[in-house]
PDB file of N, CA and C in Angstrom:
ATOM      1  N   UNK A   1       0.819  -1.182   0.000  1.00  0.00           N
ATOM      2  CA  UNK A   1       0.000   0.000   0.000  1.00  0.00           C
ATOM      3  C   UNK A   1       0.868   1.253   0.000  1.00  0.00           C
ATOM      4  N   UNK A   2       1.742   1.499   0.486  1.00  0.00           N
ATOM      5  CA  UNK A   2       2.755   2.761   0.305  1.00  0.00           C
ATOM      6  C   UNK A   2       3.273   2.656  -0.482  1.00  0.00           C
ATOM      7  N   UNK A   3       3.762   1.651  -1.278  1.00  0.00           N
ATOM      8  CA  UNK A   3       4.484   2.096  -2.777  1.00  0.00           C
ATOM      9  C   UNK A   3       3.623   2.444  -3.521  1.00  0.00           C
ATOM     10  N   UNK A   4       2.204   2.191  -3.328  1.00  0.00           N
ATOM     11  CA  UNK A   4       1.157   2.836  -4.019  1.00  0.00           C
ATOM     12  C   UNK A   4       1.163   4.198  -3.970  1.00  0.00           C
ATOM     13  N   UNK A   5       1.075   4.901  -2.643  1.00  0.00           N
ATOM     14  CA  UNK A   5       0.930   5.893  -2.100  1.00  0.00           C
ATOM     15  C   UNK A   5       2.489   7.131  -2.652  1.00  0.00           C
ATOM     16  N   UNK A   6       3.282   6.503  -2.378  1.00  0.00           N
ATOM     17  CA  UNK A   6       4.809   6.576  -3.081  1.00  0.00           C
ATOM     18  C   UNK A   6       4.975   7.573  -4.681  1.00  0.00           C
ATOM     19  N   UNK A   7       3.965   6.182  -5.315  1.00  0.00           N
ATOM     20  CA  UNK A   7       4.285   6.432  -6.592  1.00  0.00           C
ATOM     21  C   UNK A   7       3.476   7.660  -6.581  1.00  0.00           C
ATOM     22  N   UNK A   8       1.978   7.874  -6.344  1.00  0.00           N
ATOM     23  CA  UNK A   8       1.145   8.739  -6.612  1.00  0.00           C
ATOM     24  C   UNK A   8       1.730  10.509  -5.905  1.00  0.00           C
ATOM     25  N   UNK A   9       2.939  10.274  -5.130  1.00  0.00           N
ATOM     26  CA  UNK A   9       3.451  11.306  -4.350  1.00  0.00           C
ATOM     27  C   UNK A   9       4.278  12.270  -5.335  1.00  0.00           C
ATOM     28  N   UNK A  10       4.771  11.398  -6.494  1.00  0.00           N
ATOM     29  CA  UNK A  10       5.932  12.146  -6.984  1.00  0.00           C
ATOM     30  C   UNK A  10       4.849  13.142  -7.891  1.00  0.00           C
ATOM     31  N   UNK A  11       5.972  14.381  -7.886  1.00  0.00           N
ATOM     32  CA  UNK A  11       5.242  15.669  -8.748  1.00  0.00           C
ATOM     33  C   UNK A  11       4.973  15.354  -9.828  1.00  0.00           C
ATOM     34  N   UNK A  12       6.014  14.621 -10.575  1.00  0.00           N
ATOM     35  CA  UNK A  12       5.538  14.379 -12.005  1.00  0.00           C
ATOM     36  C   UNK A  12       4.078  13.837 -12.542  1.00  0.00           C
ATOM     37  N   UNK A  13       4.214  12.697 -11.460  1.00  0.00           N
ATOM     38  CA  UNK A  13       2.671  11.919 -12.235  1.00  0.00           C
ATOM     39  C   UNK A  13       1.859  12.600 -11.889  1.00  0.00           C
ATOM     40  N   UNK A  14       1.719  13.882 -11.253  1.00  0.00           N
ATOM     41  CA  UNK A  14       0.315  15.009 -10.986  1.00  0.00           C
ATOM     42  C   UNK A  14       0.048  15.419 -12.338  1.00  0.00           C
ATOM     43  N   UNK A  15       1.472  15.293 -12.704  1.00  0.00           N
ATOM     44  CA  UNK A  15       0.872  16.609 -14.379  1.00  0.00           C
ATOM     45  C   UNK A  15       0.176  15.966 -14.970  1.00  0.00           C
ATOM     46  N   UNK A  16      -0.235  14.324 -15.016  1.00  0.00           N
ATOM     47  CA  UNK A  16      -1.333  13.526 -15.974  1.00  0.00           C
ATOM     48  C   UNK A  16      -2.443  13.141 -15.404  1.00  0.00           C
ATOM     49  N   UNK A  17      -2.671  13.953 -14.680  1.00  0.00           N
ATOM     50  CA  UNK A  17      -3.929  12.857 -13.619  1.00  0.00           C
ATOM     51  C   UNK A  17      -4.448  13.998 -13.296  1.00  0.00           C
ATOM     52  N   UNK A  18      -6.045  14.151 -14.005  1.00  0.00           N
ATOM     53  CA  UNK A  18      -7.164  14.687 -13.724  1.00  0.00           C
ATOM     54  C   UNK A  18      -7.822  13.808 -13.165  1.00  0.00           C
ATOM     55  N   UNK A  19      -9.058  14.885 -11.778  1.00  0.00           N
ATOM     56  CA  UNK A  19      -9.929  14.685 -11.374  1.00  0.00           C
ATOM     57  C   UNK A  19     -11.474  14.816 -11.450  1.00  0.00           C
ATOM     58  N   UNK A  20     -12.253  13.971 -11.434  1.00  0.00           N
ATOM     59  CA  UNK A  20     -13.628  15.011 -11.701  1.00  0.00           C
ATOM     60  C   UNK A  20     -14.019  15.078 -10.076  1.00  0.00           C
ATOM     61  N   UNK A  21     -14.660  16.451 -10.352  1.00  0.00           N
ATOM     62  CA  UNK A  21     -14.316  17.259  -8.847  1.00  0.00           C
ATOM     63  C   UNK A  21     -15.979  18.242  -8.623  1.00  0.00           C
ATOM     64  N   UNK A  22     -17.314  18.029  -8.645  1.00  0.00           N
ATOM     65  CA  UNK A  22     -18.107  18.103  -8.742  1.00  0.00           C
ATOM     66  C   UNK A  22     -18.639  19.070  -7.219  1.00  0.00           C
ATOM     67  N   UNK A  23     -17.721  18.884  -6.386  1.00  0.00           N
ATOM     68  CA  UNK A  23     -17.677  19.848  -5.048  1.00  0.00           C
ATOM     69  C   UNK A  23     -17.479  18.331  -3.854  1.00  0.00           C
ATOM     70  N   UNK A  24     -17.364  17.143  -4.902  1.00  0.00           N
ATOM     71  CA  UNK A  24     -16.895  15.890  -4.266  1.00  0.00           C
ATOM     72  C   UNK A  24     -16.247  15.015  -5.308  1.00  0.00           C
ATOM     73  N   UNK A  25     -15.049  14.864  -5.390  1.00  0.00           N
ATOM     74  CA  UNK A  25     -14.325  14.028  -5.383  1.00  0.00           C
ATOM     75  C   UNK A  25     -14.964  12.347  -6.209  1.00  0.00           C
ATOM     76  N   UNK A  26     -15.150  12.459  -7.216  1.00  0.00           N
ATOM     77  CA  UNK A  26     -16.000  11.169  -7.855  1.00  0.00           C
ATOM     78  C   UNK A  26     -15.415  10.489  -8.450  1.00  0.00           C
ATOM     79  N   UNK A  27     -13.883  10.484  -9.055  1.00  0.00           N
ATOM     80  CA  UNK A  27     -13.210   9.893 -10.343  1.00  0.00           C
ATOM     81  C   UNK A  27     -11.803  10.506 -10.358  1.00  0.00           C
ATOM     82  N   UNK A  28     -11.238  10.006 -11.269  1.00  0.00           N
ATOM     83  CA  UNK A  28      -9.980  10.056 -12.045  1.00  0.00           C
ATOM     84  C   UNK A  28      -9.421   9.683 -13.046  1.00  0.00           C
ATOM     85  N   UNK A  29      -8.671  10.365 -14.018  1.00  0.00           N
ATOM     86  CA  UNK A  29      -8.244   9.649 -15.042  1.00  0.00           C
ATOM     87  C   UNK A  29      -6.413   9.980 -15.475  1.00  0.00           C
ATOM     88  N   UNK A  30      -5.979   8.979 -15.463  1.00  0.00           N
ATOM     89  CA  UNK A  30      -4.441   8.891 -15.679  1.00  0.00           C
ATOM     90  C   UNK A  30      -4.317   9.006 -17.284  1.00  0.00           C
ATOM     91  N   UNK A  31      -3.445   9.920 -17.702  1.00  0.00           N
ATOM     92  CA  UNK A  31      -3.213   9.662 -19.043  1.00  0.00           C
ATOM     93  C   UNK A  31      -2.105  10.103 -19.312  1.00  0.00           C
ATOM     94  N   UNK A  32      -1.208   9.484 -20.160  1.00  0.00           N
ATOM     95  CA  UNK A  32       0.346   9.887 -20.955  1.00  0.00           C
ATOM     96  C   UNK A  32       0.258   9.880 -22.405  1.00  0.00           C
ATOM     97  N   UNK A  33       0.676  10.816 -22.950  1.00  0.00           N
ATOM     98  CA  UNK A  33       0.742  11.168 -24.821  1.00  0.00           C
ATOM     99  C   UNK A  33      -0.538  10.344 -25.016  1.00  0.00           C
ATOM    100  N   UNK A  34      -1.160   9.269 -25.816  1.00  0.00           N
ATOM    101  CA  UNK A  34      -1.990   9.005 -26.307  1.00  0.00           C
ATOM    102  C   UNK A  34      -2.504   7.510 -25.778  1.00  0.00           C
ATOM    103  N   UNK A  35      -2.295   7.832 -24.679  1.00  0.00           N
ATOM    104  CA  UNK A  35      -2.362   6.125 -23.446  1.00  0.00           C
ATOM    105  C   UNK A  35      -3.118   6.663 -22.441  1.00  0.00           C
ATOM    106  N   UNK A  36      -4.913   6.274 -22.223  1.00  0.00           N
ATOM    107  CA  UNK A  36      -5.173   6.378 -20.721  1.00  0.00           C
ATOM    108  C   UNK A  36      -4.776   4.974 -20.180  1.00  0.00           C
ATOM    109  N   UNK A  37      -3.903   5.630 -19.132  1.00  0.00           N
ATOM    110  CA  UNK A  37      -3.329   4.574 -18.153  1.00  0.00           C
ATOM    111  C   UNK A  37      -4.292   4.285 -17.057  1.00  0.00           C
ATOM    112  N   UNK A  38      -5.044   5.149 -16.160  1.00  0.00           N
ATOM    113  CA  UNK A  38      -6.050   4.825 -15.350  1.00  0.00           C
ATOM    114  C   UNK A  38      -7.134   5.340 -15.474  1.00  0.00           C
ATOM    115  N   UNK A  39      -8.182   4.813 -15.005  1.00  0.00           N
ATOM    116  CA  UNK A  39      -9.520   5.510 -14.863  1.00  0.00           C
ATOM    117  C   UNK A  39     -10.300   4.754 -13.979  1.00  0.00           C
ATOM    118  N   UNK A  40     -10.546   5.712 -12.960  1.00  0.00           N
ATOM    119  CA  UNK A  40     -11.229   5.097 -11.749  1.00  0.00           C
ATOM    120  C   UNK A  40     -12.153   5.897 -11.498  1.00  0.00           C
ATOM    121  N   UNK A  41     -13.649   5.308 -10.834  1.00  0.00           N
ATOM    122  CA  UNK A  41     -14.641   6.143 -10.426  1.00  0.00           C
ATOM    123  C   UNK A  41     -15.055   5.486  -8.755  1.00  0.00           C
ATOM    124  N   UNK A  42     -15.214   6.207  -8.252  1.00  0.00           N
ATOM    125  CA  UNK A  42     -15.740   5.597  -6.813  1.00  0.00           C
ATOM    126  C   UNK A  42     -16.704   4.699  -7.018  1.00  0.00           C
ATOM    127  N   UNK A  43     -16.658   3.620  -6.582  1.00  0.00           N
ATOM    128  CA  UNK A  43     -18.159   2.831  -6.623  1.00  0.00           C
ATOM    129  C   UNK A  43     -19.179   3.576  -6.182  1.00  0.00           C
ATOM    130  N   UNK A  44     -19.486   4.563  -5.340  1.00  0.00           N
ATOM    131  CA  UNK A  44     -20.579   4.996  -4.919  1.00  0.00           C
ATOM    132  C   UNK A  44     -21.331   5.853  -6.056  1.00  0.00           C
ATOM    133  N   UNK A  45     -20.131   5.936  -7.126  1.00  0.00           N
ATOM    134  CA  UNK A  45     -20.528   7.294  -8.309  1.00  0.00           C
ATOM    135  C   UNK A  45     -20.714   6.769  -9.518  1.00  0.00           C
ATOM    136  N   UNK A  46     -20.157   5.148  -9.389  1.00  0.00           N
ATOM    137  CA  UNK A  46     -21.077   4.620 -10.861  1.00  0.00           C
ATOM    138  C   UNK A  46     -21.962   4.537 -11.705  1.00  0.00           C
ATOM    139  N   UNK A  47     -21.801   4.427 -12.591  1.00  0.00           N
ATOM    140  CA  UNK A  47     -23.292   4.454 -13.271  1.00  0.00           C
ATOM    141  C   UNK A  47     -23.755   5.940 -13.190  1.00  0.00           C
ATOM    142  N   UNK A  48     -22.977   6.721 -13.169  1.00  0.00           N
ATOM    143  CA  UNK A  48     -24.189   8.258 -12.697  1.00  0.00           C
ATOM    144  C   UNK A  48     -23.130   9.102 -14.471  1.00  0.00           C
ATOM    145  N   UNK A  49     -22.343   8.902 -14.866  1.00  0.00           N
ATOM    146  CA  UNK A  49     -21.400   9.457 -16.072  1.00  0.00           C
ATOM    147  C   UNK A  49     -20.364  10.070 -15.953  1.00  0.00           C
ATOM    148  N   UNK A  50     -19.950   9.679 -14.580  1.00  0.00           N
ATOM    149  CA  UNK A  50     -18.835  10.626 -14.427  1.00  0.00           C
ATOM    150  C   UNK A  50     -17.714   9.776 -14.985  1.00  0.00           C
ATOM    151  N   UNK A  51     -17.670   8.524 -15.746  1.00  0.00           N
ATOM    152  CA  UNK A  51     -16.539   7.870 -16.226  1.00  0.00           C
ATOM    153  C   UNK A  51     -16.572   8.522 -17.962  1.00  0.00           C
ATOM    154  N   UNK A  52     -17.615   8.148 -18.039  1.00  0.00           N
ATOM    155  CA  UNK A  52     -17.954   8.775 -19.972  1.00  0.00           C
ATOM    156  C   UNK A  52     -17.307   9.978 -19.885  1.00  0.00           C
ATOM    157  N   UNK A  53     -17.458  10.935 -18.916  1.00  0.00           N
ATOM    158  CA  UNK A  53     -17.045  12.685 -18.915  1.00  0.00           C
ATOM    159  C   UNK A  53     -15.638  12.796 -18.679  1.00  0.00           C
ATOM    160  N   UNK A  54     -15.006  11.831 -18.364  1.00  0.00           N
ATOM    161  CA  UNK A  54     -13.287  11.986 -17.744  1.00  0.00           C
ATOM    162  C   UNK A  54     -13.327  10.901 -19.097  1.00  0.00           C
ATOM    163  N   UNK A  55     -13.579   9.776 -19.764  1.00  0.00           N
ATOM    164  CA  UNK A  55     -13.224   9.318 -21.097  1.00  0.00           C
ATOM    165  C   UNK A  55     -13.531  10.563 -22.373  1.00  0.00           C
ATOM    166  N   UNK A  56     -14.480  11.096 -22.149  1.00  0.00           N
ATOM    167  CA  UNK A  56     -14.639  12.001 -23.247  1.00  0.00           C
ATOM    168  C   UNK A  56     -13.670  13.209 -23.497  1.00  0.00           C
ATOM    169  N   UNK A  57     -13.149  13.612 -21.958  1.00  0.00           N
ATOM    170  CA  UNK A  57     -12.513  14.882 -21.890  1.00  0.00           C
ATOM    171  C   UNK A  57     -11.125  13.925 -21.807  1.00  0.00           C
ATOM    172  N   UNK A  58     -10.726  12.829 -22.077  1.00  0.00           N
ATOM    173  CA  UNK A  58      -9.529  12.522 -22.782  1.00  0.00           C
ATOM    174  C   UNK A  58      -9.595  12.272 -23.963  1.00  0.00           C
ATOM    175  N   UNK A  59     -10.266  11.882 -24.685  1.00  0.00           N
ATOM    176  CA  UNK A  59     -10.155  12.014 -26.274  1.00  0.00           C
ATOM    177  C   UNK A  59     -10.605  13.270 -26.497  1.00  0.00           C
ATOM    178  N   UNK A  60     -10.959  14.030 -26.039  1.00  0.00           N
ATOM    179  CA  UNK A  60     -11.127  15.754 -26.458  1.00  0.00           C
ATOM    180  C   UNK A  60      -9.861  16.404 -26.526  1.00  0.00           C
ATOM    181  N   UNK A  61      -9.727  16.650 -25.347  1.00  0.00           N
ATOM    182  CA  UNK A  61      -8.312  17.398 -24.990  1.00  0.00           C
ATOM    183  C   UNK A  61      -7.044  17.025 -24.939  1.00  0.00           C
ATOM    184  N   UNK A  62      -6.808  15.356 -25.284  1.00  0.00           N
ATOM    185  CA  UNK A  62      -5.751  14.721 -25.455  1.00  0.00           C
ATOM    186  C   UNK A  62      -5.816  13.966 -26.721  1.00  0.00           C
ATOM    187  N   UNK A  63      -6.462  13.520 -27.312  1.00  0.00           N
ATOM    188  CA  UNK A  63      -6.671  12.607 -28.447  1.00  0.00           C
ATOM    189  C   UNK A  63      -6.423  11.210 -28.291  1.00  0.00           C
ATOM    190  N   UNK A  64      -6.528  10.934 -27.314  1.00  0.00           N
ATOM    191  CA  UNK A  64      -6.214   9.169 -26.704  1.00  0.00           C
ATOM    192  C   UNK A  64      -6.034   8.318 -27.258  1.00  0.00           C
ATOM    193  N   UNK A  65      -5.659   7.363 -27.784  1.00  0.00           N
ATOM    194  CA  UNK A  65      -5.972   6.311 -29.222  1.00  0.00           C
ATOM    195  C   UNK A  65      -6.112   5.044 -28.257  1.00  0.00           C
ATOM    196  N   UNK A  66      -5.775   4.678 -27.076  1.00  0.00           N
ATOM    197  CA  UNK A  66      -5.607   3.402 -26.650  1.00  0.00           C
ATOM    198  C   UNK A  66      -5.344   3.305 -25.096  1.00  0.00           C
ATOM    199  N   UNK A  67      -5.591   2.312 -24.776  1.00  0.00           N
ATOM    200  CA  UNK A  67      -5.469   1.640 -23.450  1.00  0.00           C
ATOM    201  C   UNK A  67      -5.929   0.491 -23.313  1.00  0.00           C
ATOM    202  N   UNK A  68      -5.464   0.123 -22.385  1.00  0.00           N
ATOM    203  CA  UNK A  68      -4.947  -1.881 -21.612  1.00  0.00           C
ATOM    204  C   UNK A  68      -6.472  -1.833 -20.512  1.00  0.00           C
ATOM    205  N   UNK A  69      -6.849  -3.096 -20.687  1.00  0.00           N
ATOM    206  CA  UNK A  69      -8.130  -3.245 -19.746  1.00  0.00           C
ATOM    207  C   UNK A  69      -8.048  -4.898 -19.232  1.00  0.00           C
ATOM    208  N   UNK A  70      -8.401  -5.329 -18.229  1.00  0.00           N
ATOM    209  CA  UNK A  70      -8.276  -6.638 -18.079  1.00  0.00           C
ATOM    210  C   UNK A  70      -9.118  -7.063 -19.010  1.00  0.00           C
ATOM    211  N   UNK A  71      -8.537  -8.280 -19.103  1.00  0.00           N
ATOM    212  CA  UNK A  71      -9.416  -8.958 -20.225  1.00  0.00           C
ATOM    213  C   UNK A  71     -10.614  -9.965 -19.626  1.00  0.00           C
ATOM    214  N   UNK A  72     -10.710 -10.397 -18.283  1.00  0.00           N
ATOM    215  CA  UNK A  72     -11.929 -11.004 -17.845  1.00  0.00           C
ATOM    216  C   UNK A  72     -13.094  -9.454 -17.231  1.00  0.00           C
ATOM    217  N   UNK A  73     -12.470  -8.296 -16.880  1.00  0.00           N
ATOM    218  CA  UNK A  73     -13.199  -7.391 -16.982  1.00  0.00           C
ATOM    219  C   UNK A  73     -14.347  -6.749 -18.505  1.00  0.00           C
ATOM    220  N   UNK A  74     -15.218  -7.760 -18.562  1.00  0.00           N
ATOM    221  CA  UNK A  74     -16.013  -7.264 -19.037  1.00  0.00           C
ATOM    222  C   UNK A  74     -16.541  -6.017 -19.085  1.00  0.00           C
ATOM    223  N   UNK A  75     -17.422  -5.844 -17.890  1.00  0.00           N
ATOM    224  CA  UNK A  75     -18.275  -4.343 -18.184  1.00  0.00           C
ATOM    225  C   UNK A  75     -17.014  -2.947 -18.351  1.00  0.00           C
ATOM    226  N   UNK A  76     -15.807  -3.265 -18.332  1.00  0.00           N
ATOM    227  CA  UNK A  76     -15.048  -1.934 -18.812  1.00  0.00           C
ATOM    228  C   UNK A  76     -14.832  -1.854 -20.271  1.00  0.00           C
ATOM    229  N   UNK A  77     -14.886  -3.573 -20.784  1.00  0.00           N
ATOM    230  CA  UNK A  77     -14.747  -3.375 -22.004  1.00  0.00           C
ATOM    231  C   UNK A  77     -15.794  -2.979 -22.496  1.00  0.00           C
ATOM    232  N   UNK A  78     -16.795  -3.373 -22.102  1.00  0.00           N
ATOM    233  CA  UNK A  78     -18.310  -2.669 -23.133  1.00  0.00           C
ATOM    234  C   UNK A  78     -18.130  -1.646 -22.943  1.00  0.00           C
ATOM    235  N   UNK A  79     -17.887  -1.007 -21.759  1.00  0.00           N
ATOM    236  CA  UNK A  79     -17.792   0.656 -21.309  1.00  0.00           C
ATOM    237  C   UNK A  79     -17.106   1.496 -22.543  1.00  0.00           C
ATOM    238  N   UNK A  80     -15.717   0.641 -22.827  1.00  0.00           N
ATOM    239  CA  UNK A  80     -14.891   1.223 -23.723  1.00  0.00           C
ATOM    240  C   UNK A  80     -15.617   1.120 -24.887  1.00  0.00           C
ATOM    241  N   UNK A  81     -15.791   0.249 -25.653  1.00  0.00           N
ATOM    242  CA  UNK A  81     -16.442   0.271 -26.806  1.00  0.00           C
ATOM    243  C   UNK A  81     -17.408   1.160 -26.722  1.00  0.00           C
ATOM    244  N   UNK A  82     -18.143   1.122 -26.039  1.00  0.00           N
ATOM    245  CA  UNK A  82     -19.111   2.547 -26.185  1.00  0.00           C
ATOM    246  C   UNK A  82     -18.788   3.569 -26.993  1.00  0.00           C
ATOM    247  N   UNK A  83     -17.517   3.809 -26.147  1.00  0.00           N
ATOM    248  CA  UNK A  83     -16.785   5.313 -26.393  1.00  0.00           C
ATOM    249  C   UNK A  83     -15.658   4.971 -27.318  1.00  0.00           C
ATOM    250  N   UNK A  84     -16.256   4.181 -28.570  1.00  0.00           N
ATOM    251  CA  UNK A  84     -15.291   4.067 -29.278  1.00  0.00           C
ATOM    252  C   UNK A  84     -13.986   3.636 -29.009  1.00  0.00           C
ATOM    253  N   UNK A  85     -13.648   2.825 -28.645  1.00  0.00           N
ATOM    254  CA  UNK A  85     -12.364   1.659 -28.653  1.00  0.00           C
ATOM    255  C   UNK A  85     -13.087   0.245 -28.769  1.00  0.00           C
ATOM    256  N   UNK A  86     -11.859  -0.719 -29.822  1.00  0.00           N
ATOM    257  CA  UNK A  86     -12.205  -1.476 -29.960  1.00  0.00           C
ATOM    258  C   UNK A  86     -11.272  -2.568 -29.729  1.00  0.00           C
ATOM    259  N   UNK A  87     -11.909  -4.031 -29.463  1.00  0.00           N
ATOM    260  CA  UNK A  87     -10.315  -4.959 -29.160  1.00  0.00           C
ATOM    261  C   UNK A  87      -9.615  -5.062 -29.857  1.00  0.00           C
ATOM    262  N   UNK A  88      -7.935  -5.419 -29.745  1.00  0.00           N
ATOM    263  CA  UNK A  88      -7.243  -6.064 -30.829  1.00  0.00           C
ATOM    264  C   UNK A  88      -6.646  -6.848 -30.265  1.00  0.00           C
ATOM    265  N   UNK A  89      -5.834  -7.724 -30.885  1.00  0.00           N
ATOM    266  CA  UNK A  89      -5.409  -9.131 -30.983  1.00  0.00           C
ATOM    267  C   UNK A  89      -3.983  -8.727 -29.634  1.00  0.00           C
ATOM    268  N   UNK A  90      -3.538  -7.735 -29.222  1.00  0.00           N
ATOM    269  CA  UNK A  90      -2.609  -7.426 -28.463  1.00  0.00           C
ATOM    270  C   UNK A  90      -2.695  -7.947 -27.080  1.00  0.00           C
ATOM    271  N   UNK A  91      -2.381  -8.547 -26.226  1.00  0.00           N
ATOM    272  CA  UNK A  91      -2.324  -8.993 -24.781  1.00  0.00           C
ATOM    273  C   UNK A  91      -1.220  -9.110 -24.436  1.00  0.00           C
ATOM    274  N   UNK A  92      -0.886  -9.131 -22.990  1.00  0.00           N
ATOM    275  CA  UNK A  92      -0.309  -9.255 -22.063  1.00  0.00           C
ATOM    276  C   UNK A  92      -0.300  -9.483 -20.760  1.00  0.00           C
ATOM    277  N   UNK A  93       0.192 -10.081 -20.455  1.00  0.00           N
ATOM    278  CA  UNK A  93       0.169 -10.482 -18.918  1.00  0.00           C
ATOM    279  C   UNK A  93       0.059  -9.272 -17.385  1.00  0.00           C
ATOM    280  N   UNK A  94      -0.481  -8.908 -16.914  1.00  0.00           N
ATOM    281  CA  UNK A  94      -0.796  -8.010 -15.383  1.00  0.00           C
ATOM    282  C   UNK A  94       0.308  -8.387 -14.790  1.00  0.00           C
ATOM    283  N   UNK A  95       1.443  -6.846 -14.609  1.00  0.00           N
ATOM    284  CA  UNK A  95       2.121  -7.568 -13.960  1.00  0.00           C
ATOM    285  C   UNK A  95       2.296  -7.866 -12.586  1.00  0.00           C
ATOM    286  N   UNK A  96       2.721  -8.884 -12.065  1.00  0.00           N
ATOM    287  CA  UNK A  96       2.190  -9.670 -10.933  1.00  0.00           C
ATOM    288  C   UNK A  96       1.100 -10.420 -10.611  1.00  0.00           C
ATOM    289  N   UNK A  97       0.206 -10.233 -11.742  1.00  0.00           N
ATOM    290  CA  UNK A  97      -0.421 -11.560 -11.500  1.00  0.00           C
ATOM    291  C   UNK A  97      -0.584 -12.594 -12.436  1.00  0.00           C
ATOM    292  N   UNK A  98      -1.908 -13.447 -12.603  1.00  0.00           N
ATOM    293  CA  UNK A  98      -1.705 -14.535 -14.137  1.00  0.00           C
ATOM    294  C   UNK A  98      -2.771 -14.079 -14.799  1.00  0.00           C
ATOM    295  N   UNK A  99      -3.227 -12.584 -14.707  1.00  0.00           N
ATOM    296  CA  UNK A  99      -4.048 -12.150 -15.756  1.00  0.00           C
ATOM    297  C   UNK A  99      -3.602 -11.771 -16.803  1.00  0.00           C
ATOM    298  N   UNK A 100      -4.715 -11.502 -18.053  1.00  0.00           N
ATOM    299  CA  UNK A 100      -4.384 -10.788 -18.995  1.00  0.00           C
ATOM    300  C   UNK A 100      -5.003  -9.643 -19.260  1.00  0.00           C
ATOM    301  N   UNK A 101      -4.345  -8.533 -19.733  1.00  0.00           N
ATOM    302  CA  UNK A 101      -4.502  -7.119 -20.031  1.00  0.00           C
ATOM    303  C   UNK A 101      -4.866  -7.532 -21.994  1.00  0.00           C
ATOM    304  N   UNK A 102      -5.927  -6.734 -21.798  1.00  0.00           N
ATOM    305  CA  UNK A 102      -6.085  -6.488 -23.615  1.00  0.00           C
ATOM    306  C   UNK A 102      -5.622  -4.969 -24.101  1.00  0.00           C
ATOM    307  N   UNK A 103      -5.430  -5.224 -25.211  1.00  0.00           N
ATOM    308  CA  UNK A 103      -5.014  -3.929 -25.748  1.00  0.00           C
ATOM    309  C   UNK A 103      -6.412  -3.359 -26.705  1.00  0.00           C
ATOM    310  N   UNK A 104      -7.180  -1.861 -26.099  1.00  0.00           N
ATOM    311  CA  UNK A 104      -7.989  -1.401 -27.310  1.00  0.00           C
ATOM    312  C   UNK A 104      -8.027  -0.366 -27.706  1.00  0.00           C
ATOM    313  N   UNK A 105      -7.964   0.174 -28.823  1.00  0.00           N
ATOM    314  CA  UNK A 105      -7.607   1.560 -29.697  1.00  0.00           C
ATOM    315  C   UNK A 105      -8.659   2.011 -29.992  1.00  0.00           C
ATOM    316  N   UNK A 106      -8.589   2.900 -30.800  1.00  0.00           N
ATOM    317  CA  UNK A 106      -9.820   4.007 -31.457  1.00  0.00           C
ATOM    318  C   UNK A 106      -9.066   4.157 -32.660  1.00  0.00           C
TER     319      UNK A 106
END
């Protein structure tokens, strides 16, 4: 849990990581050049759009082409496809565990 905490400390990775910030704190989205790396929404704030609005305002204001999703995570992949990404044949292993990450673009 602190190397978690660690990593998220250094200044740099602030400059890619927007919040949606509604007067509470609902989400986040990690992104580098044309890679969202994270996107998280509180469970309590699901389902309400605050993931579509932090995906949309990265292909707006960044032009995103791609990102890694587990591959037994279903409902993120439909999520993604929604918003335009689609699978491709690309995988890889999670590292540290024996999952697989898919690769999907726009």
């Amino acid at each position: 849990m602190i190397a978690v905490a660690e990593e998220y400390a250094a200044p740099e990775i602030l400059d890619h990581i927007w919040v949606y910030d509604d007067g509470i704190v609902k989400g986040m989205i990690h992104i580098e050049n044309e890679e969202i790396r994270e996107l998280y929404v509180d469970y309590f704030f699901q389902n309400q759009g605050v993931g579509a609005e932090l995906i949309e305002f990265a292909k707006r204001e960044f032009h995103v082409r791609f990102l890694w999703a587990l591959e037994k995570n279903s409902d993120a992949i439909r999520f993604y496809e929604r918003h335009g990404f689609h699978r491709t044949d690309a995988k890889k292993f999670e590292e540290g565990t024996t999952e697989y990450l898919i690769l999907l673009e726009r």
